[in-house]
Protein backbone atom coordinates (compact mmCIF):
# COMPACT_ATOMS: atom_id res chain seq x y z
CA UNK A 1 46.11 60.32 11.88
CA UNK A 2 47.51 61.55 15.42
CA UNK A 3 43.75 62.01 16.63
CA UNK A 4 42.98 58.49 15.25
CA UNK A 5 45.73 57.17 17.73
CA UNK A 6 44.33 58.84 20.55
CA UNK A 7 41.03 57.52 20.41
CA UNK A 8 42.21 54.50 19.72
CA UNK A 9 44.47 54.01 22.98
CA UNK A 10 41.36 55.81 24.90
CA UNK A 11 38.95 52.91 23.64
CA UNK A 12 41.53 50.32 24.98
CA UNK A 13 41.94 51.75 28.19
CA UNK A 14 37.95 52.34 28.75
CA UNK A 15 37.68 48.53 27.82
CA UNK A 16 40.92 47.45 30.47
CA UNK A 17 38.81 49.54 33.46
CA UNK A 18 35.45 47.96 32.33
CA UNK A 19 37.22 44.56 32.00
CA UNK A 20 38.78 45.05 35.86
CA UNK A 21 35.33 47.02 36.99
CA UNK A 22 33.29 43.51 35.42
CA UNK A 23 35.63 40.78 37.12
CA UNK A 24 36.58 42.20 40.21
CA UNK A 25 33.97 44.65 41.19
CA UNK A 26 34.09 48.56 42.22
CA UNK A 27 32.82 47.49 46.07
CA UNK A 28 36.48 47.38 47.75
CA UNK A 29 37.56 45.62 51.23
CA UNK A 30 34.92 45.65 54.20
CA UNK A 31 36.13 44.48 57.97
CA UNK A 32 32.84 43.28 58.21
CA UNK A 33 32.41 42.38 61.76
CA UNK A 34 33.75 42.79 65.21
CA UNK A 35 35.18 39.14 65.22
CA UNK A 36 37.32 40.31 61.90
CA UNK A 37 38.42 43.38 63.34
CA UNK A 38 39.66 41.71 66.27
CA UNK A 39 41.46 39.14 64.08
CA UNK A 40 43.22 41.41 62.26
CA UNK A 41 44.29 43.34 65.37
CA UNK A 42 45.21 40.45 67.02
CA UNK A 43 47.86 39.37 64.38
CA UNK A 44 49.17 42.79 63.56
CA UNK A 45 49.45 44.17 67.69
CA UNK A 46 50.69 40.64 69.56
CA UNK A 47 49.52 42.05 72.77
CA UNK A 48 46.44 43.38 71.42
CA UNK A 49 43.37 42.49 73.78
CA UNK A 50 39.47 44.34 72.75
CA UNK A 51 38.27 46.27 75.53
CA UNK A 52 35.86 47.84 73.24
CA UNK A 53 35.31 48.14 69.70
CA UNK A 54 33.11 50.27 67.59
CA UNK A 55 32.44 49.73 63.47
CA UNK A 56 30.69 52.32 61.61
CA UNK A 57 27.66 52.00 59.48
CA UNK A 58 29.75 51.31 56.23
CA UNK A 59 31.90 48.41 58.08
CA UNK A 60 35.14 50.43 56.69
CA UNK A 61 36.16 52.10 59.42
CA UNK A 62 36.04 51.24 63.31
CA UNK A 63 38.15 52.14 66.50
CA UNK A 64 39.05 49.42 68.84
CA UNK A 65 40.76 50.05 72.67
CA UNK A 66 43.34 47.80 73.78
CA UNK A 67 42.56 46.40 77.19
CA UNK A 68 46.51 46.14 78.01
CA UNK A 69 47.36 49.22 77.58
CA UNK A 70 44.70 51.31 76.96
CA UNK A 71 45.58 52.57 73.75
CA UNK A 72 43.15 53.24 70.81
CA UNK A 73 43.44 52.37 67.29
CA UNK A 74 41.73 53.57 64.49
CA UNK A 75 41.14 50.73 61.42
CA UNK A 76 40.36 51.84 58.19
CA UNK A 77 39.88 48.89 55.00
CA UNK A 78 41.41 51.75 52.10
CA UNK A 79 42.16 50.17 48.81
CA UNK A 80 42.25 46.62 48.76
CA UNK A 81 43.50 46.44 52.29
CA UNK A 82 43.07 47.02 55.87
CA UNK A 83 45.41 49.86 57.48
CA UNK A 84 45.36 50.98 61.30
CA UNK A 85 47.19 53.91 63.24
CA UNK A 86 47.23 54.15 67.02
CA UNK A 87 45.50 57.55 67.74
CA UNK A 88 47.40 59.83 70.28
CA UNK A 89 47.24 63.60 70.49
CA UNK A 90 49.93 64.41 68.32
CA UNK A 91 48.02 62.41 65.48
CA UNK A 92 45.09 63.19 66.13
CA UNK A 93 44.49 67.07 65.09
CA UNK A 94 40.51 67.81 65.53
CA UNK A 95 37.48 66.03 67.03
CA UNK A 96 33.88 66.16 66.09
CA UNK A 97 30.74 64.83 65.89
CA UNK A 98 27.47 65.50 64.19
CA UNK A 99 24.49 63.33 65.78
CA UNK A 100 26.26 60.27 65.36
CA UNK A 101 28.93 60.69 62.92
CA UNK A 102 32.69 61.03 64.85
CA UNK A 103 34.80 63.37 62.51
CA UNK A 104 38.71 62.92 62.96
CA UNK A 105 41.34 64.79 61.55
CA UNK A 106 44.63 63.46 61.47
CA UNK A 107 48.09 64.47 60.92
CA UNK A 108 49.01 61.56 58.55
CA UNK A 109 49.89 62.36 54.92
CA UNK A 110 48.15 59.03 53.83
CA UNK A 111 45.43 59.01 56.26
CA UNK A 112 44.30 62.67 56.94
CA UNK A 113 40.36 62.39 57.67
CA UNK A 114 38.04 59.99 59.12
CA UNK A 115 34.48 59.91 58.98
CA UNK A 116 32.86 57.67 61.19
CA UNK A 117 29.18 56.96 61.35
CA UNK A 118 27.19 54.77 63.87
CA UNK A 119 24.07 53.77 64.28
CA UNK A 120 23.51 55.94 67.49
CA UNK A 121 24.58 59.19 68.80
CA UNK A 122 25.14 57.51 71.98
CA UNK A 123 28.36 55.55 70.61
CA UNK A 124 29.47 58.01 68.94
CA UNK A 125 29.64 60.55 71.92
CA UNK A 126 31.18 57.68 73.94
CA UNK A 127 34.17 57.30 71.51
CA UNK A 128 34.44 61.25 71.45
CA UNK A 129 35.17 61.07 74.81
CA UNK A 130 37.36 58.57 74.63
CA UNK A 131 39.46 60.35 71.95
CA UNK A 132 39.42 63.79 73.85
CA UNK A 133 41.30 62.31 76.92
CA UNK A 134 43.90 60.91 75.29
């Protein structure tokens, strides 16, 4: 009777994720474009200005430079949200790139790697750069 149980909760909780998978989708938050990365920058970092901005391939993760102070930030849509972290050296722990895919590690619990691919090597050896002098 105990093993009858069991399968019986594990039908109803296959159905509830097939339910959730069927109405809402397994695809996740994008940023989608430049103009909504800059958005969302804008209204979490008041003085945030785009000096230059860079989304991968995927559209769910980019870097962005702040033209007032020169700072970088690396955005990241994780879950059903969008999360960002100003890069410095202390956060950032390794740098590198494969043709163009930028490959940080970071020294954040909740964010600890970020893979980054763009469409050329050229971008991504510009925003290697970037990251290694600051």
């Amino acid at each position: 009777m105990d093993v009858l149980y069991l399968l019986g909760s594990l039908a109803g909780v296959g159905l509830l994720v097939l339910l959730s998978v069927a109405l809402f989708g397994l695809k996740g938050v994008r940023i989608g474009s430049a103009q909504n990365l800059e958005a969302y920058l804008a209204r979490t970092l008041p003085l945030f200005r785009a000096r230059s901005m860079a989304l991968d391939t995927s559209e769910k993760v980019a870097l962005a430079e702040n033209d007032v102070d020169g700072t970088i930030h690396l955005v990241v849509a994780y879950g059903d949200g969008i999360v960002s972290r100003k890069l410095s050296r202390t956060l950032l722990r390794d740098i590198s790139r494969r043709e163009a895919t930028l490959l940080l590690r970071l020294a954040d619990f909740t964010l600890p790697r970020a893979d980054l691919t763009f469409a050329d090597s050229t971008t991504a050896s510009l925003w290697e750069k970037k990251l290694w002098a600051l």
